[in-house]
Protein backbone atom coordinates (compact mmCIF):
# COMPACT_ATOMS: atom_id res chain seq x y z
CA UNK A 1 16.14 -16.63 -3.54
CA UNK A 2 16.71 -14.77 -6.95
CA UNK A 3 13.10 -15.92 -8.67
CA UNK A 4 11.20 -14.71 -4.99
CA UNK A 5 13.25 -11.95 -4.87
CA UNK A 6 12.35 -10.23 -8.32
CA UNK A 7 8.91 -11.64 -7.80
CA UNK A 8 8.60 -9.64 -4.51
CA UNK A 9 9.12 -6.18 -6.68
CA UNK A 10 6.50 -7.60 -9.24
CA UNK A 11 4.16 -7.82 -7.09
CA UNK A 12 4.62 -4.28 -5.71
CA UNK A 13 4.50 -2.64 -9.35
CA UNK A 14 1.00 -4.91 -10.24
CA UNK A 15 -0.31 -3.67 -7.42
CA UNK A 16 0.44 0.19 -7.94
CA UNK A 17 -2.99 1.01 -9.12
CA UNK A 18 -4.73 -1.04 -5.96
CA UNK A 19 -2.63 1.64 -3.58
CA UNK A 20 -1.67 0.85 -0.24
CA UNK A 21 -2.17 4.48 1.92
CA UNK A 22 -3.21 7.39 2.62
CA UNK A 23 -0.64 10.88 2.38
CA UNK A 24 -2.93 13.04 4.34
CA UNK A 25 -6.11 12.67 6.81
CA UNK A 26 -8.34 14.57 5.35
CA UNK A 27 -8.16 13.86 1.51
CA UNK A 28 -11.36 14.39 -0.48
CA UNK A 29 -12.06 10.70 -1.32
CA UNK A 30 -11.88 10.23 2.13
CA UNK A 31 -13.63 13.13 3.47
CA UNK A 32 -15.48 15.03 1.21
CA UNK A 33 -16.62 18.46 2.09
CA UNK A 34 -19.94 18.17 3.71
CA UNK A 35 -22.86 18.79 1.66
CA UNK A 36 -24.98 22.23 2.73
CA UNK A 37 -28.63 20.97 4.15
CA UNK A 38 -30.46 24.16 2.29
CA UNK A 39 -29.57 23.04 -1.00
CA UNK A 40 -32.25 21.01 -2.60
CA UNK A 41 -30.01 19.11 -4.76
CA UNK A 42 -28.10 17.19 -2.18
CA UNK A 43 -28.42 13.50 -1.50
CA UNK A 44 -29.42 13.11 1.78
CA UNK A 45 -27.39 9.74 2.04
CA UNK A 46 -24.35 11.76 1.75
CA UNK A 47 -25.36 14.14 4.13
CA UNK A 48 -25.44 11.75 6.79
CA UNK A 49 -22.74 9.32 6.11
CA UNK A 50 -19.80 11.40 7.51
CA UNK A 51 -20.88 9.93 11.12
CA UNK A 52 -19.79 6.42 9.67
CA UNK A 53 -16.33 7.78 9.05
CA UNK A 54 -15.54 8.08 12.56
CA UNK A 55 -15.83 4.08 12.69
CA UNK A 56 -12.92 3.38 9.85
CA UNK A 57 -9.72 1.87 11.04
CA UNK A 58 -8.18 3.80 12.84
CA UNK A 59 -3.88 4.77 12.98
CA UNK A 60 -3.32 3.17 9.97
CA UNK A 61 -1.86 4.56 6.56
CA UNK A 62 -3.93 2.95 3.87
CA UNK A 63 -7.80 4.14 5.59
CA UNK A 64 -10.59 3.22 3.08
CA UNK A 65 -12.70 4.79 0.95
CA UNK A 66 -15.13 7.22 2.80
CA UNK A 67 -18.26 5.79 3.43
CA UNK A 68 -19.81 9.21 1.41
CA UNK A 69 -17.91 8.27 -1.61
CA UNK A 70 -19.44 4.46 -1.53
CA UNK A 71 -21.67 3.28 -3.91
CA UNK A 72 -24.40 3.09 -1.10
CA UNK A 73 -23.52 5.08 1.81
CA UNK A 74 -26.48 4.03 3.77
CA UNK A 75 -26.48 0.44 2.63
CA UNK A 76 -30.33 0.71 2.75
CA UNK A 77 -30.42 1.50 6.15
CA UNK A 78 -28.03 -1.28 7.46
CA UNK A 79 -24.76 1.22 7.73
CA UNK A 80 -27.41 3.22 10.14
CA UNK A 81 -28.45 0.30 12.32
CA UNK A 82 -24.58 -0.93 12.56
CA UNK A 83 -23.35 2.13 13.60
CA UNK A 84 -25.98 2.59 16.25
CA UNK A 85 -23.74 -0.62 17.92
CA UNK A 86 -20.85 0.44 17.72
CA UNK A 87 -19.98 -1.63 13.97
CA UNK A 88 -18.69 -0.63 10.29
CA UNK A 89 -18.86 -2.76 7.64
CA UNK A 90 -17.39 -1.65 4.54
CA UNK A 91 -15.87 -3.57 1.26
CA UNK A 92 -14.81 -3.06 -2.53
CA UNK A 93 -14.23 -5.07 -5.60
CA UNK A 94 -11.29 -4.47 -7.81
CA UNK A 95 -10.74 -5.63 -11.45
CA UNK A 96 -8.04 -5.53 -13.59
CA UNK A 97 -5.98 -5.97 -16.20
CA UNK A 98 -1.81 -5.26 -17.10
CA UNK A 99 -0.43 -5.42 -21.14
CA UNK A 100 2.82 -4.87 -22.49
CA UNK A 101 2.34 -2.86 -26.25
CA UNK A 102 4.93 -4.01 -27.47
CA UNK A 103 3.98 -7.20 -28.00
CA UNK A 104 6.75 -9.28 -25.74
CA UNK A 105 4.42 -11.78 -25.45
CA UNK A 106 6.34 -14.95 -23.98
CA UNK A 107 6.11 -18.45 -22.49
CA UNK A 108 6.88 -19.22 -19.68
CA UNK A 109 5.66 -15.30 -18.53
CA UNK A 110 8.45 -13.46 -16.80
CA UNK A 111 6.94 -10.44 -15.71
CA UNK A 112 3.47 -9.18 -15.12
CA UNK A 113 2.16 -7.81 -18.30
CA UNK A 114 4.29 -9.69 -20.90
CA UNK A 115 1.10 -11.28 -21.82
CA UNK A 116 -2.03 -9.87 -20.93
CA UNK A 117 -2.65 -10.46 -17.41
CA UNK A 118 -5.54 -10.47 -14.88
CA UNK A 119 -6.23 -9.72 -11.44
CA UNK A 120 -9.98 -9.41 -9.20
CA UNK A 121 -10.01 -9.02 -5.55
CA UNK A 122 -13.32 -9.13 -3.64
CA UNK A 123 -12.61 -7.65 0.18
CA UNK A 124 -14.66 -6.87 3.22
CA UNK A 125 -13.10 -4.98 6.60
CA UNK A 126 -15.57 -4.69 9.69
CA UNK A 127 -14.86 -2.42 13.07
CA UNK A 128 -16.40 -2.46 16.58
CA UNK A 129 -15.97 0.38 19.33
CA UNK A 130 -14.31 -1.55 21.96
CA UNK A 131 -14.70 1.18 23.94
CA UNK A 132 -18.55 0.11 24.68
CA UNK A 133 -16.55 -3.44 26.26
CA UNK A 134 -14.70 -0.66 28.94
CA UNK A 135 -11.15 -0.90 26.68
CA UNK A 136 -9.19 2.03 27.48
CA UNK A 137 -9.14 5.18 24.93
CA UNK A 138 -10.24 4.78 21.84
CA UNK A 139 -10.40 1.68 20.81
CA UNK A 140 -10.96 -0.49 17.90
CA UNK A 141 -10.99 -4.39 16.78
CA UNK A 142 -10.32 -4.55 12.87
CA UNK A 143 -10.81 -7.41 11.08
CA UNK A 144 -10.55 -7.54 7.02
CA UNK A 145 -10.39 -10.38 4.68
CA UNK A 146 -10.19 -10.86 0.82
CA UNK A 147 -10.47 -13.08 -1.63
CA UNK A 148 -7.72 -12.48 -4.84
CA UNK A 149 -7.17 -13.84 -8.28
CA UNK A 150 -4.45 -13.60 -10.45
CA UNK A 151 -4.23 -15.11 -13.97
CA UNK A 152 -0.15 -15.14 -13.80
CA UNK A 153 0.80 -17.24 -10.68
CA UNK A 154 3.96 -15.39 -10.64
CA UNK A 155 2.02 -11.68 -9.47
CA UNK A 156 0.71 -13.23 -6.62
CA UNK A 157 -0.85 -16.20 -4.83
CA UNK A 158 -4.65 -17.36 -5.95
CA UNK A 159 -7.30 -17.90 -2.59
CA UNK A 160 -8.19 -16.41 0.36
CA UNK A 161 -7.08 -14.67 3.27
CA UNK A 162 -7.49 -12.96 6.19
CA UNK A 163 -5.28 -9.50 5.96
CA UNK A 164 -6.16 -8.00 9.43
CA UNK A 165 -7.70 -8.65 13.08
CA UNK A 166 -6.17 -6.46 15.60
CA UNK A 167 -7.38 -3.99 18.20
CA UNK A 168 -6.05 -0.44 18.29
CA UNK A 169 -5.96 1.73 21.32
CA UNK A 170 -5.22 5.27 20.99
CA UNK A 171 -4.23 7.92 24.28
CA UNK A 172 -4.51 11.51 24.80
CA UNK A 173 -6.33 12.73 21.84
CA UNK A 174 -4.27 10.49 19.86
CA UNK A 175 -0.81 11.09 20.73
CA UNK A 176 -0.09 7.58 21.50
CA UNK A 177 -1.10 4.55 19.75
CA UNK A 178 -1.17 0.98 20.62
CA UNK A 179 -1.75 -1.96 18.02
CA UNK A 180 -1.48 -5.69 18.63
CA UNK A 181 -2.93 -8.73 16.93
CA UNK A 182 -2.29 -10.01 12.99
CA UNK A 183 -1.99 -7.87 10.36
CA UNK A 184 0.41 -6.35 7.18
CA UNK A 185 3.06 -4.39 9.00
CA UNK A 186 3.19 -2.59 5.86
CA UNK A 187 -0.22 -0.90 6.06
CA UNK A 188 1.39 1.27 9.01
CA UNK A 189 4.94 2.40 8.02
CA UNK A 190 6.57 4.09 5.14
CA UNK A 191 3.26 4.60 3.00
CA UNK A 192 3.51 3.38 -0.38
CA UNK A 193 1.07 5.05 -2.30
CA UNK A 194 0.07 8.21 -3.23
CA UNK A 195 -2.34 10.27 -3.19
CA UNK A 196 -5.61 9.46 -0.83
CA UNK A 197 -6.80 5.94 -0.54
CA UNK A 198 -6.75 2.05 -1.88
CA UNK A 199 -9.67 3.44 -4.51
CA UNK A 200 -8.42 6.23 -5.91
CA UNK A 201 -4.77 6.18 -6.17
CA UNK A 202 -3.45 5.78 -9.05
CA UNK A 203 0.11 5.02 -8.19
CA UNK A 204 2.68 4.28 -5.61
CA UNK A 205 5.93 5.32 -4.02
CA UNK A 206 6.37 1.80 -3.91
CA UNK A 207 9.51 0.16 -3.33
CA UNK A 208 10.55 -3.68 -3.54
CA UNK A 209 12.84 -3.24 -1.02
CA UNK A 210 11.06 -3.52 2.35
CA UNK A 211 9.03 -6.39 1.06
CA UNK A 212 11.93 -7.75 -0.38
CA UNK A 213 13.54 -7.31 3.20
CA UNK A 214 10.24 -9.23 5.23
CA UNK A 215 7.12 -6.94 5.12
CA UNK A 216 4.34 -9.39 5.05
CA UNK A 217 2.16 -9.48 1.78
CA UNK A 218 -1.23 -11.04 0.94
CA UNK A 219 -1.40 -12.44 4.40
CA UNK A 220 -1.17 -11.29 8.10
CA UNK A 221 1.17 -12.26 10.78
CA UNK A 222 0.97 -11.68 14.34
CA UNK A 223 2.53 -7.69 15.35
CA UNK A 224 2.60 -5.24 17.94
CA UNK A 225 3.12 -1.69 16.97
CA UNK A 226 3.33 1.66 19.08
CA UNK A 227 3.13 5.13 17.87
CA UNK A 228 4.21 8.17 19.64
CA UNK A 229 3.63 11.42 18.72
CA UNK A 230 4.24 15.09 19.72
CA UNK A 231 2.03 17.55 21.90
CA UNK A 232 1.58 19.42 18.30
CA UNK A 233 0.93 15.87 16.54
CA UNK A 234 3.64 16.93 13.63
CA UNK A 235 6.65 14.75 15.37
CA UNK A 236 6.24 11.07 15.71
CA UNK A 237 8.30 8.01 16.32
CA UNK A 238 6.80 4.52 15.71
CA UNK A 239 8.34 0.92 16.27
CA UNK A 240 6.57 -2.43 15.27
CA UNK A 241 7.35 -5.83 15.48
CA UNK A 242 5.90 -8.75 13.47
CA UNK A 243 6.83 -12.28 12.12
CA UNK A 244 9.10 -11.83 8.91
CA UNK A 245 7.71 -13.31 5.76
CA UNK A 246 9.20 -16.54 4.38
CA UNK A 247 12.49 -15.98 3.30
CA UNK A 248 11.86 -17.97 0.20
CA UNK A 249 9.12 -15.61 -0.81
CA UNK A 250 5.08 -14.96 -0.68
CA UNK A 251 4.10 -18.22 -2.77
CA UNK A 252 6.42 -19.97 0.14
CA UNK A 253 4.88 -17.92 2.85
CA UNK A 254 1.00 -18.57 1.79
CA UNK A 255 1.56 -21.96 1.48
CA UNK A 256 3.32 -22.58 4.75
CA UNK A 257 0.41 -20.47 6.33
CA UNK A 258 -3.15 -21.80 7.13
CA UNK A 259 -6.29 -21.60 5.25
CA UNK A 260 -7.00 -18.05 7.59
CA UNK A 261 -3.44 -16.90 7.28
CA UNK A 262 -3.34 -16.58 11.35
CA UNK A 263 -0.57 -19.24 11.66
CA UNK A 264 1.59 -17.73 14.43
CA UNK A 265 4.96 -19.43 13.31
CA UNK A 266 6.42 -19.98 9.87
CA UNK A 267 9.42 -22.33 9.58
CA UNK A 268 12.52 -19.94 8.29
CA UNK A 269 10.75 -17.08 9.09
CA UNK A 270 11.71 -15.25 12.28
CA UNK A 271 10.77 -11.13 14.10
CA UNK A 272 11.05 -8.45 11.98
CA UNK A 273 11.83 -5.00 13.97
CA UNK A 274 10.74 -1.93 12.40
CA UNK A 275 11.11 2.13 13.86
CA UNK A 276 10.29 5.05 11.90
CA UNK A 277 10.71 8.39 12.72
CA UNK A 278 8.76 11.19 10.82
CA UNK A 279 7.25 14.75 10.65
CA UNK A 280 3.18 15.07 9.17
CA UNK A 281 1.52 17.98 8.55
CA UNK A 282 -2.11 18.05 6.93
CA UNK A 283 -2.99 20.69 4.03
CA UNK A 284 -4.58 23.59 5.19
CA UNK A 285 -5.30 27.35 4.01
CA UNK A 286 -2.03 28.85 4.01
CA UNK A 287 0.18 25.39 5.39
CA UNK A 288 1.03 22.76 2.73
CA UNK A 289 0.87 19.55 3.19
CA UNK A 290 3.99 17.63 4.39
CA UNK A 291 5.15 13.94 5.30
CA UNK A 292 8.62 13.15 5.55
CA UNK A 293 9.45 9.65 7.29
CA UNK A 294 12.83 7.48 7.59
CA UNK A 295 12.74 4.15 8.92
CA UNK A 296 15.09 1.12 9.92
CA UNK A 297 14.41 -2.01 9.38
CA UNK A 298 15.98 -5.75 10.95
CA UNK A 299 14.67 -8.90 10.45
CA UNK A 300 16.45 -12.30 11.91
CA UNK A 301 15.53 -14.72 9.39
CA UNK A 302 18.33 -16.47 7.62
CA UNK A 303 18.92 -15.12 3.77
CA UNK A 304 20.95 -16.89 1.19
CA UNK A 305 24.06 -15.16 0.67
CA UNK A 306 24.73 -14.76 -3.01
CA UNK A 307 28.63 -15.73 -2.52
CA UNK A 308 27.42 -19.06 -0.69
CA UNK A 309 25.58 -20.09 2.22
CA UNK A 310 23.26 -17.81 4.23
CA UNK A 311 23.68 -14.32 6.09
CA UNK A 312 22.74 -14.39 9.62
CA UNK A 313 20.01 -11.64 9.43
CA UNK A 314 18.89 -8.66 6.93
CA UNK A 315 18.14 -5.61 6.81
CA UNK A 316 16.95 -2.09 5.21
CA UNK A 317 16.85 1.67 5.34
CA UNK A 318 14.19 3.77 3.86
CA UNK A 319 13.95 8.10 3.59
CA UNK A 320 10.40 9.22 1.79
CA UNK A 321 8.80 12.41 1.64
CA UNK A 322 5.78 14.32 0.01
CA UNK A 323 5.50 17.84 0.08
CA UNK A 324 2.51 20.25 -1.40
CA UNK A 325 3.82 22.51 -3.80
CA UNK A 326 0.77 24.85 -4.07
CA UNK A 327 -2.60 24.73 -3.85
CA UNK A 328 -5.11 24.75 -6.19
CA UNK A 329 -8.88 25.66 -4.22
CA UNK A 330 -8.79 27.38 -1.34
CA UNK A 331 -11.36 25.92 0.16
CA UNK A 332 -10.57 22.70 -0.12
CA UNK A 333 -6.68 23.41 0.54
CA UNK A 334 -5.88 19.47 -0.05
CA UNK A 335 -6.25 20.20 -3.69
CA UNK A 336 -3.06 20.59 -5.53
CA UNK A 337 0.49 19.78 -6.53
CA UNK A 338 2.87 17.46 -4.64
CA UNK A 339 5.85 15.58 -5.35
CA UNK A 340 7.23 12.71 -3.77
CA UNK A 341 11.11 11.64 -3.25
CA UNK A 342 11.89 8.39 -2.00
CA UNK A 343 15.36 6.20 -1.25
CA UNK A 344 16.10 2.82 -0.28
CA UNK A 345 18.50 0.44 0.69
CA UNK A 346 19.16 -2.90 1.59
CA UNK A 347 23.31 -4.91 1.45
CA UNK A 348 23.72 -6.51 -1.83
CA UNK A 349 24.87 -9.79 -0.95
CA UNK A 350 21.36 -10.76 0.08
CA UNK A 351 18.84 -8.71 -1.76
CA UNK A 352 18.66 -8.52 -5.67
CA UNK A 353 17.15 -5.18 -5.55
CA UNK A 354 19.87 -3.25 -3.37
CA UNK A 355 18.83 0.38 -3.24
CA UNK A 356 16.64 2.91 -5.28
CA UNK A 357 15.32 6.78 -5.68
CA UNK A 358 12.76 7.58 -7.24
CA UNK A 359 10.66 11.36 -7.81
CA UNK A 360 6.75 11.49 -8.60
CA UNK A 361 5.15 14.59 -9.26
CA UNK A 362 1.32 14.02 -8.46
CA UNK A 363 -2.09 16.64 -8.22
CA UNK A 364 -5.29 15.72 -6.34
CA UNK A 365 -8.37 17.58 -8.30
CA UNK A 366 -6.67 17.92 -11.79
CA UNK A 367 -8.32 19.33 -14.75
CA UNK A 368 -11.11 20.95 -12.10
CA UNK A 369 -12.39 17.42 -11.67
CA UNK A 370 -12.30 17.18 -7.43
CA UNK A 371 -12.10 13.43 -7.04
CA UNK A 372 -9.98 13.01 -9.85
CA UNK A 373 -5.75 12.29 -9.37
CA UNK A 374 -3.16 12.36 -11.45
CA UNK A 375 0.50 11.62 -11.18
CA UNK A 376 3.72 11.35 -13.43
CA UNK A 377 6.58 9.26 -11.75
CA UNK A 378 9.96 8.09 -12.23
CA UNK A 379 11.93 5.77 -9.97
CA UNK A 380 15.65 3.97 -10.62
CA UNK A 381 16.60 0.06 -9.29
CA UNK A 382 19.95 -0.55 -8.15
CA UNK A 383 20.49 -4.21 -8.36
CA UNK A 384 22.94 -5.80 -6.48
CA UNK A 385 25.50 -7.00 -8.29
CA UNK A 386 26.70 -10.20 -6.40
CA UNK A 387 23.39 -11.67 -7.89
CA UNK A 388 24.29 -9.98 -11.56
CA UNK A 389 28.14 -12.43 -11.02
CA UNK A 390 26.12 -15.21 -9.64
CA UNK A 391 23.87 -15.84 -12.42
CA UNK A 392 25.91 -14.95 -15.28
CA UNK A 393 28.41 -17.82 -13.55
CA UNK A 394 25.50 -19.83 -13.85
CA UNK A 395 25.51 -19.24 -17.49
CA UNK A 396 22.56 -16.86 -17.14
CA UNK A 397 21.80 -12.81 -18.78
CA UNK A 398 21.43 -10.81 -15.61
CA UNK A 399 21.30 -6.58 -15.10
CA UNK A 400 22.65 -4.44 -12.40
CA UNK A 401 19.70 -1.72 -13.16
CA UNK A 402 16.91 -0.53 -13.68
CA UNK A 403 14.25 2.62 -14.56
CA UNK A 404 10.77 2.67 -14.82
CA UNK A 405 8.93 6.32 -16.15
CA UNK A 406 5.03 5.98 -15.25
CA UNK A 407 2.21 8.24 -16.26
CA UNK A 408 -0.79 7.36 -14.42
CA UNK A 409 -4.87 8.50 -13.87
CA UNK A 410 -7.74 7.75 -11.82
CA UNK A 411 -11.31 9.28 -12.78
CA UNK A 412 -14.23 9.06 -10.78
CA UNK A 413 -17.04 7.08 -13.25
CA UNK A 414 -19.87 8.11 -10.54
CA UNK A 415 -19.99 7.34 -6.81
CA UNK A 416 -18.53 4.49 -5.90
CA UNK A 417 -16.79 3.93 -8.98
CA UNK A 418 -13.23 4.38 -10.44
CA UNK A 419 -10.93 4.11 -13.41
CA UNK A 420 -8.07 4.10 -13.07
CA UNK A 421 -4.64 3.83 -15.59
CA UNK A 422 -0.97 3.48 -15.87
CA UNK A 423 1.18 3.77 -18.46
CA UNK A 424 4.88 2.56 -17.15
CA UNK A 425 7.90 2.33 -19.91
CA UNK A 426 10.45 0.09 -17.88
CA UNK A 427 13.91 -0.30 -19.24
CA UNK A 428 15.19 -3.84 -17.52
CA UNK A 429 11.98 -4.93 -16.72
CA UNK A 430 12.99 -7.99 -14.87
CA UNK A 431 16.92 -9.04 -13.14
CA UNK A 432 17.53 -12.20 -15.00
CA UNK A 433 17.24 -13.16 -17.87
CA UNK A 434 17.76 -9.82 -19.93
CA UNK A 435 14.59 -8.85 -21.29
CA UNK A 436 13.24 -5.59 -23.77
CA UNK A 437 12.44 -2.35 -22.61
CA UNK A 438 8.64 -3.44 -21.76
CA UNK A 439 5.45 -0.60 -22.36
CA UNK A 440 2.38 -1.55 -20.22
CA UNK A 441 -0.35 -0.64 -19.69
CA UNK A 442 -2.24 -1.21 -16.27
CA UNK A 443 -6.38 -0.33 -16.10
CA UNK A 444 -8.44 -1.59 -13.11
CA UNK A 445 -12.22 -0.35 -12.28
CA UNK A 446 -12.53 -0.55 -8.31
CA UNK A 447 -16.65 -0.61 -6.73
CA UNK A 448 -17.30 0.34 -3.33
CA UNK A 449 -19.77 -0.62 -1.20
């Protein structure tokens, strides 16, 4: 349980630069303002490619890249021809790399970035308007797959898999939403990135905890999720309900899964129940943007219990919110300052990582370049120390803490096209054994298509 458990919180801070949401509908990378048909400069592609939009996944909190900020929006006529029929197909390629500068260099690796490690990730995602079949509201069917490589085993599972196929159904004007089918739980709640999409943010709210607790990662497992919301849309209340990952961890969980990762049952690995309640506001001239969300979480697989045995259950609560400080362009009110304050918790004689807060201070549109983001973060691990006593009785080095500071950028290389970096200084960079304060530095150049 201790090796999965740390590895669970790798994984989340390798995969910072990747992102995992959106913080508001109607960021630029996602919807760029529309192009003015007088001007002779504009690229017609772009001009027409907002009608594609209206076919990305919908309800969820990590949308893609708009289709105008794709390397091809028309895909040479293709995205046109879909569309007519109701389909989207959409897709990316991300490439990176993660090195510690302080030369900590090790073997066996311990941490991501202790020697220079690797990453790619090839996906696709594809949506059809159910509503041409006669399914209520608006509806979708979602399907996305990848294909991932990691040079340290210990970041994340090698292969393929597929991450999503559900159909959403959403009621009066979007009030109420209805998801069921296989997917990452975690691509609807608590939203762990900043910023406006999987492209171009540049780092994450993200927390170990609620992965650490069951949230599915890498593959999908069979959900149902309903969202509620207010006549004014700003109140909402959601509850989901999904197969818990293997409580021995994600290497455990991929390899007890299929080759599709659309097993419906995992030995060890029972429902996870999920409810978040939360109040969303999008930027606007003269309203800032806002997004605060708590959520409970229960799952009732069997954990080892750090003083012997197992716990019957486990669970987690999370409080997050973003706020706009001021605005930077008035006509594009989205652009500005935000920060970001986050807790978690989850009992510490089952989870190594047992509760932590973090602040990020973040602008979209910095240094007047508009699809540019920038953020500055800093975040503090509680770790539980049952697991500190356990494995120093074991005759092991083990901490009870600790910090990370992050400084992170994206720029926009051309259409289609991102670099982004992170420069994290983590003090504890790993539970057990005791290791240096670790400097590294994360760079990955995403391609959409």
């Amino acid at each position: 349980m201790s090796a999965n458990s740390y590895r669970l919180a790798l994984v989340l801070a390798g995969s910072l630069l990747l992102g995992l949401s959106a913080i508001c509908s109607d960021a630029y990378a996602m919807y760029p303002p529309s192009p003015d048909p007088s001007d002779a400069t504009v690229d017609t592609d772009v001009a027409r490619c907002h009608r594609y939009d209206t076919l990305q996944p919908q309800g969820t909190t990590n949308p893609s890249i708009s289709t105008c900020e794709t390397m091809s929006p028309e895909l040479g006529g293709m995205r046109d021809k879909l569309a007519d029929n109701g389909w989207l197909v959409q897709g990316g390629t991300v490439l990176g790399g993660t090195f510690d500068l302080l030369n900590h260099g090790q073997r066996p690796q311990l941490y991501i970035g202790q020697d220079p490690t690797y990453r790619a990730n090839t996906f696709v995602y594809v949506t059809y308007d159910l509503s041409r079949l006669g399914f209520a509201g608006a509806a979708q069917l979602v399907f996305n797959a990848n294909v991932q490589a990691f040079s340290y085993a210990g970041e994340n599972p090698t292969g393929f898999a597929i991450n999503s196929l559900y159909i959403s159904q959403r009621f009066n004007d979007g009030r109420e939403q209805l998801q069921y089918g296989y997917d990452e739980l975690g691509n609807d709640f608590y939203g762990f990135s900043l910023g406006t999409n999987s492209t171009t943010s540049p780092a994450g709210v993200g927390s170990s905890i609620p992965y650490e607790v069951g949230f599915i990662f890498n593959k999908s497992a069979p959900e149902l999720n309903l969202r509620l919301a207010s006549d004014g849309k700003h109140f909402y209340d959601r509850f989901g309900v999904t197969r818990s990952v293997d409580p021995l961890g994600p290497q455990a969980d991929w390899n007890n899964n299929n080759f599709w990762g659309l097993k419906w049952h995992i030995p060890g690995a029972s429902a996870l129940y999920i409810n978040e309640l939360g109040y969303q506001m999008d930027a606007a001239a003269g309203q800032s943007m806002t997004w605060v969300r708590q959520g409970v979480m229960y799952n009732e697989s069997r954990f080892p219990d750090f003083h012997g045995g197992y716990s019957n259950g486990n669970y987690a609560y999370y409080l997050v919110g973003d706020y706009q400080l001021f605005q930077t362009d008035a006509a594009q009110p989205f652009h500005g300052f935000y920060v970001n304050v986050k807790a978690d918790y989850a009992p510490p004689d089952r989870n190594v990582y047992t509760g932590d807060a973090g602040v990020t201070f973040y602008e979209l549109g910095p240094f007047a370049q508009p699809y540019d983001v920038f953020a500055l973060g800093y975040t503090f691990d509680q770790l539980s120390s049952s697991f500190q006593r356990m494995r120093q009785a074991s005759g092991f080095t083990a901490v009870d803490f600790s910090r990370n500071y992050s400084l992170s950028y994206v720029h926009r290389l051309s259409r289609g096209i991102y670099l982004s970096n992170q420069l994290s200084y983590t003090v504890n960079p790993i539970p057990t054994p005791k290791q240096p304060a670790s400097l590294t530095w994360m760079t990955s150049l995403s391609f959409s298509y």
